[in-house]
Protein backbone atom coordinates (compact mmCIF):
# COMPACT_ATOMS: atom_id res chain seq x y z
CA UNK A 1 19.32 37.20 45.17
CA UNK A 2 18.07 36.77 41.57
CA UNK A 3 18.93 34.08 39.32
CA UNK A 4 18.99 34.81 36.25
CA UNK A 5 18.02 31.88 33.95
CA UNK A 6 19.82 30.19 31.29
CA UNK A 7 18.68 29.68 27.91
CA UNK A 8 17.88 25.85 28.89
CA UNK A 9 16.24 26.65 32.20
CA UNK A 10 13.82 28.70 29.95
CA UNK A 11 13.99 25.96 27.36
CA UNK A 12 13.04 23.66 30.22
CA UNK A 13 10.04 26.30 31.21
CA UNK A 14 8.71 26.00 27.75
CA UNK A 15 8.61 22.21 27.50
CA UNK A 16 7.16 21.66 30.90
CA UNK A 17 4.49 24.49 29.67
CA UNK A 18 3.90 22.34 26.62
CA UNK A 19 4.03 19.27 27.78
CA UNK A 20 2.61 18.57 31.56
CA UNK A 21 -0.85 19.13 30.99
CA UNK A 22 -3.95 17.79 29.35
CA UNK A 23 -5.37 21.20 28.68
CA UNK A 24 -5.54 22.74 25.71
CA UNK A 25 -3.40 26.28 25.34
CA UNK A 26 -6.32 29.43 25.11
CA UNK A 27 -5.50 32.95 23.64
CA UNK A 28 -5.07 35.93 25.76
CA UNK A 29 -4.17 39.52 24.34
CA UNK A 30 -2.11 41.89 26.31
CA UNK A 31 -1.81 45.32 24.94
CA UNK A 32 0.33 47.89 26.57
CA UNK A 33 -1.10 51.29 27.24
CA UNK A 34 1.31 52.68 29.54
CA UNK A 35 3.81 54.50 27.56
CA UNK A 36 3.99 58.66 27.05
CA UNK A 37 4.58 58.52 23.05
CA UNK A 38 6.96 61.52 23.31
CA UNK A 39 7.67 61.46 19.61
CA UNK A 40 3.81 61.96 18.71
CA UNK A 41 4.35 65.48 19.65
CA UNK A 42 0.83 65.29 21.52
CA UNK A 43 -0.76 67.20 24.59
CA UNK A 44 -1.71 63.21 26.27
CA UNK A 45 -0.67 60.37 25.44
CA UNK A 46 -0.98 59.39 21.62
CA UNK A 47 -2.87 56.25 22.47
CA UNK A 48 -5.70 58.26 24.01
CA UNK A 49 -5.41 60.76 20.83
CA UNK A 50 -8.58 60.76 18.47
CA UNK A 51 -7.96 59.44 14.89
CA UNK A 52 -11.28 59.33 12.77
CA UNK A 53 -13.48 59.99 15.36
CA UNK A 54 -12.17 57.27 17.76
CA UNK A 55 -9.42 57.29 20.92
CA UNK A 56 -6.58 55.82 18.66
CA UNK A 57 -6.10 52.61 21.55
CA UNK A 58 -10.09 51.70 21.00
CA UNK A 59 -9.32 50.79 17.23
CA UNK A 60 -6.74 48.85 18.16
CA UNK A 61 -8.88 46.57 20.50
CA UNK A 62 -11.88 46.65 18.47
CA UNK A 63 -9.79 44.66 16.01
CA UNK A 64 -8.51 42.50 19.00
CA UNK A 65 -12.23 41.95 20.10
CA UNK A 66 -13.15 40.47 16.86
CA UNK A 67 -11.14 37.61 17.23
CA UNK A 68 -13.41 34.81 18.60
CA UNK A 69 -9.97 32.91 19.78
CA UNK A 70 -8.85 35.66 22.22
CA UNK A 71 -10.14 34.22 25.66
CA UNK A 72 -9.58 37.87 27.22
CA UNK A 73 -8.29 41.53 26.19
CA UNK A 74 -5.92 43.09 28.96
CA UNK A 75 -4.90 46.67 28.66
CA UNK A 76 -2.05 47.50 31.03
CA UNK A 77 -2.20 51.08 32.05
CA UNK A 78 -0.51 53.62 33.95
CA UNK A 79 -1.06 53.53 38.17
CA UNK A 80 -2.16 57.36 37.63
CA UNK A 81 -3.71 56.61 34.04
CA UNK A 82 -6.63 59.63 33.90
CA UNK A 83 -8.36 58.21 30.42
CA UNK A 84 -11.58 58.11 30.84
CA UNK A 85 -12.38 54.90 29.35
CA UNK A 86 -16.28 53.68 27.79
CA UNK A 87 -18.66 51.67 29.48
CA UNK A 88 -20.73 48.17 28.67
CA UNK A 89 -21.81 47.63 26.29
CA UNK A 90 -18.80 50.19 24.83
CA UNK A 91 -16.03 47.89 27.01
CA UNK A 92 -16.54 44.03 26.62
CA UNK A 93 -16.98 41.74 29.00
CA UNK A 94 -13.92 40.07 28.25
CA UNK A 95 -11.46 43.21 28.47
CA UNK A 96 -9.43 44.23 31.28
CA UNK A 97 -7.72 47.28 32.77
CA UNK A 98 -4.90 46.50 35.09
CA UNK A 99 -3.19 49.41 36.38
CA UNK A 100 0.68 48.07 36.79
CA UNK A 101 2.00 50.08 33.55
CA UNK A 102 5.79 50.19 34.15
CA UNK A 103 8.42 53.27 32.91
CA UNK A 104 8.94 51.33 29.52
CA UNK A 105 6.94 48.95 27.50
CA UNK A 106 8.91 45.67 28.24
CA UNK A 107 8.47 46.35 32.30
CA UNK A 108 4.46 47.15 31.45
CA UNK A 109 4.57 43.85 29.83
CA UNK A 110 6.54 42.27 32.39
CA UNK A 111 4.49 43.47 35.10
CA UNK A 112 0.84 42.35 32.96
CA UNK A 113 2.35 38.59 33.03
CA UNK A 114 2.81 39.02 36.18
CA UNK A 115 -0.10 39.90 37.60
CA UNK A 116 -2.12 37.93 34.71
CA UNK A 117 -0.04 34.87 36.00
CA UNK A 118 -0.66 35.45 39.83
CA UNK A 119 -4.08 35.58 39.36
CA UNK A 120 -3.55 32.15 37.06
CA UNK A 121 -2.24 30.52 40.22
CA UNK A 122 -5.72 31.05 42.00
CA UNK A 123 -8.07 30.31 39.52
CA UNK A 124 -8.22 28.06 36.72
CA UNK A 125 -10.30 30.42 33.90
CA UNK A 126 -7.12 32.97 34.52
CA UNK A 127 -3.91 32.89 32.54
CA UNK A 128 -1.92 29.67 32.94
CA UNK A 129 1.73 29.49 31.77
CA UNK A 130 0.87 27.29 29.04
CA UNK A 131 -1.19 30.01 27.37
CA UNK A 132 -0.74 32.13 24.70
CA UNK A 133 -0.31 35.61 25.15
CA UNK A 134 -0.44 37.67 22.08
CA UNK A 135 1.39 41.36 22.76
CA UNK A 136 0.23 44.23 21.07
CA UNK A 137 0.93 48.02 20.59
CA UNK A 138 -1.75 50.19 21.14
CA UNK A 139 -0.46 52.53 18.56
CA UNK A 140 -0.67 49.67 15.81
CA UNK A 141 -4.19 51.29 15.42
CA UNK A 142 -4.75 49.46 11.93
CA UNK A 143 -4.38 45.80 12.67
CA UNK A 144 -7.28 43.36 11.23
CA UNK A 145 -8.83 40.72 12.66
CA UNK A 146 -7.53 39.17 9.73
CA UNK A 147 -3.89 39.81 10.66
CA UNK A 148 -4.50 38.52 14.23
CA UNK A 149 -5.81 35.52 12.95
CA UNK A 150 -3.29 34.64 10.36
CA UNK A 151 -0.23 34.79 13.51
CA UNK A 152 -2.41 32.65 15.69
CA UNK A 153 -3.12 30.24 13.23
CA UNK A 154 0.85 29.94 12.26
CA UNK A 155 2.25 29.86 15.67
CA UNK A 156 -0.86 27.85 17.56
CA UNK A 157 1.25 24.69 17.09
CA UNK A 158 4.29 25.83 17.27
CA UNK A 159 7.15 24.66 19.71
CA UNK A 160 8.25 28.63 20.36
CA UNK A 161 5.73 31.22 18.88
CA UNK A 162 6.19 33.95 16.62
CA UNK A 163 5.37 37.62 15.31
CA UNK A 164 4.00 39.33 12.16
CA UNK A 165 6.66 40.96 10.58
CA UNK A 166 7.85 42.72 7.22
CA UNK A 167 10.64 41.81 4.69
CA UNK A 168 12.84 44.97 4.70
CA UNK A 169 12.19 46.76 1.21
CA UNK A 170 14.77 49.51 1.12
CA UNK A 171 18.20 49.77 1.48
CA UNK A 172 19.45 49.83 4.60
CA UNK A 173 21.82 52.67 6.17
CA UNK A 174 23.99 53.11 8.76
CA UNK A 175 24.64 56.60 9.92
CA UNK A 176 27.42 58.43 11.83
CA UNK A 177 26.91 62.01 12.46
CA UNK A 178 24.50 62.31 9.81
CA UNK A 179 26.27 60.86 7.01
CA UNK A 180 26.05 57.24 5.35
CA UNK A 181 28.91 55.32 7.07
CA UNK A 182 28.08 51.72 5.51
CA UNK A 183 25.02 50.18 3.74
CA UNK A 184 23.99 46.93 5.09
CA UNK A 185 22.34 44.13 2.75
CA UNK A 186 18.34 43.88 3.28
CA UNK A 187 18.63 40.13 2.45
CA UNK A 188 17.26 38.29 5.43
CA UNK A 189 15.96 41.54 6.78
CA UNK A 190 12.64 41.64 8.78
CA UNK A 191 10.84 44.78 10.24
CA UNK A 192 9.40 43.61 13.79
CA UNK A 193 5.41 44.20 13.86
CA UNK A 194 2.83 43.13 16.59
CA UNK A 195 1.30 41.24 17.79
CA UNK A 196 4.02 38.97 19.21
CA UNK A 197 2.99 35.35 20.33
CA UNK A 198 4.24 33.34 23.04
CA UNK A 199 3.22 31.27 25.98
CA UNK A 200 2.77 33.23 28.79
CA UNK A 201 5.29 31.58 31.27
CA UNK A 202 8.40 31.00 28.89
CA UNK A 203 7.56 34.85 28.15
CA UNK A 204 7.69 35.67 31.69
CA UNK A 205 11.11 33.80 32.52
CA UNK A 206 12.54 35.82 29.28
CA UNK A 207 11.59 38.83 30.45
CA UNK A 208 12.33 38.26 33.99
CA UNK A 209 15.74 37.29 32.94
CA UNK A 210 16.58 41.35 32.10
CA UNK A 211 14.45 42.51 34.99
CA UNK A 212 17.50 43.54 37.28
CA UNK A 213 18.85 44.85 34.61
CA UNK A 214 16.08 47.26 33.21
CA UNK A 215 15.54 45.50 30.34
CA UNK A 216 18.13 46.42 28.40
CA UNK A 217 18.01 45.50 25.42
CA UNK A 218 14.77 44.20 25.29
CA UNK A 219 12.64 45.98 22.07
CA UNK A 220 10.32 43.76 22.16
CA UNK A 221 9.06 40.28 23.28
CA UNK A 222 10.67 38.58 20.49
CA UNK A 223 14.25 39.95 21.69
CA UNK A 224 13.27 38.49 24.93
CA UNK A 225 13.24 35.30 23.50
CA UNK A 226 16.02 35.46 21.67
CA UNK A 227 18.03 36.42 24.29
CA UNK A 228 16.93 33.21 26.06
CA UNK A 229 18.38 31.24 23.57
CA UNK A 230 14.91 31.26 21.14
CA UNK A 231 14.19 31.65 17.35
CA UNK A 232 10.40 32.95 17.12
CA UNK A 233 8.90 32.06 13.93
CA UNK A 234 8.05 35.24 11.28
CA UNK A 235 4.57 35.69 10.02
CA UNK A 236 4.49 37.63 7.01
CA UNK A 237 2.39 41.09 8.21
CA UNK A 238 0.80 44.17 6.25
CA UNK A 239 2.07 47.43 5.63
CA UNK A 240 -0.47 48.87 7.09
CA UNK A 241 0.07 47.58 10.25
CA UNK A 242 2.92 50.24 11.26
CA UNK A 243 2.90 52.13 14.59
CA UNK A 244 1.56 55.42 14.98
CA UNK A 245 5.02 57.26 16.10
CA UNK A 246 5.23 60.63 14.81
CA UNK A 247 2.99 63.22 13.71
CA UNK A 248 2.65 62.69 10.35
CA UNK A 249 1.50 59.26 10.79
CA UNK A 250 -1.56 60.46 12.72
CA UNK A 251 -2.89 61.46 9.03
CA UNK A 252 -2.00 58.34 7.32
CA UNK A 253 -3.89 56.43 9.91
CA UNK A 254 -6.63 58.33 9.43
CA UNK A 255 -6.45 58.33 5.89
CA UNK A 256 -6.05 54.21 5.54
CA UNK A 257 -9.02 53.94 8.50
CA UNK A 258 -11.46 56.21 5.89
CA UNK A 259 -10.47 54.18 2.74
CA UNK A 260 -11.78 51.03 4.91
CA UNK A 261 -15.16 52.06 4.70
């Protein structure tokens, strides 16, 4: 039988994580590459989908590679992923395909940590619980190194962790069969962006938690914690760093990516 843990056994994880060794915490990234992107409207999958010239996911860890504080770049992909994915001196030496993709992101993610955590157990250069793992979406194409940077260096000493996020700017609506039913005050309103940031075994006992339950409710890894009784801190993000969902933002991608150069 599962146990499902309480908000102070995970509380308890993350202290012990924090506080029983001499080590310092390293940087891992984790992005998950498993998902179908329905709402792209594409043939494949939306990460594999070219946007100026490049498969949309190999922006995404090109930015990620930059970063000098990320020990190691895991992509979790499908079992029957069929990408064909580059070569050395294309792929880095310290990125990783693991092939344990789940049916929705938070069970890809779920299943990574595992795995990444597993391997921790045998050998002491893998992911310990400790770390830092810093979750990102492969369809968040236009993150800087700049961005990634900025969360690490605001969450790096903190007690929980955090994620880059936006103030909401516009009114807020809620809708009932197509018409306004209420408007909600934006004060205090975030939008969620990625990466998220938080130590790899307090992470895992979060998710874990929802695991016999499918996840539900889990969005993303910051839910997770929350749900265990967590408040991760918010990083102030860019605009530009919004997720490539629906067909008209395969343009605007495209169209920020050629204004960088």
């Amino acid at each position: 039988m599962t146990v499902n843990p309480s908000p102070n056994d995970t509380a308890t994880s993350l202290e012990t994580s924090t506080a029983t060794t001499d080590v310092a915490p390293r940087c891992f990234a984790l992005v998950p590459c498993a998902g179908s992107g329905s709402r792209a409207g594409t043939v494949k999958p939306k990460q594999y989908e070219l946007i100026g010239g490049k498969v949309m996911v190999m922006h995404t860890l090109a930015a990620l590679g930059s970063v000098e504080r990320l020990q190691q770049v895991v992509v979790v992909v499908s079992p029957d992923d069929a990408h064909v994915w580059p070569e050395a001196p294309a792929w880095p030496s310290h990125f990783k395909r693991i092939a344990c993709g789940g049916a929705t992101r938070a069970e890809s993610v779920f299943n990574g940590l595992t795995a990444l955590l597993q391997e921790g157990e045998h050998n002491p250069e893998g992911v310990q619980a400790h770390d830092w793992i810093l979750v990102h979406d492969a369809a968040r194409c236009l993150i800087t190194d700049l961005e990634i940077k900025r969360l690490i260096d605001a969450c790096l000493d903190d007690d929980v962790g955090g994620l880059l996020a936006l103030p909401l700017p516009d009114t807020l609506k809620v809708a009932v069969q197509g018409r306004v039913s209420q408007t909600l005050p934006r004060q205090d309103k975030w939008l969620a962006q990625t990466p998220q940031m938080f130590r790899a075994g307090p992470l895992h006992a979060a998710l874990k938690a929802k695991a016999t339950e499918n996840f539900d409710g889990i969005t993303d890894e910051a839910s997770a914690m929350e749900m265990a009784g967590f408040a991760p801190k918010l990083v102030v993000g860019s605009p530009h760093n919004f997720k490539v969902t629906y067909p008209p933002d395969f343009a605007l991608a495209e169209d920020f990516l050629r204004s960088r150069k």
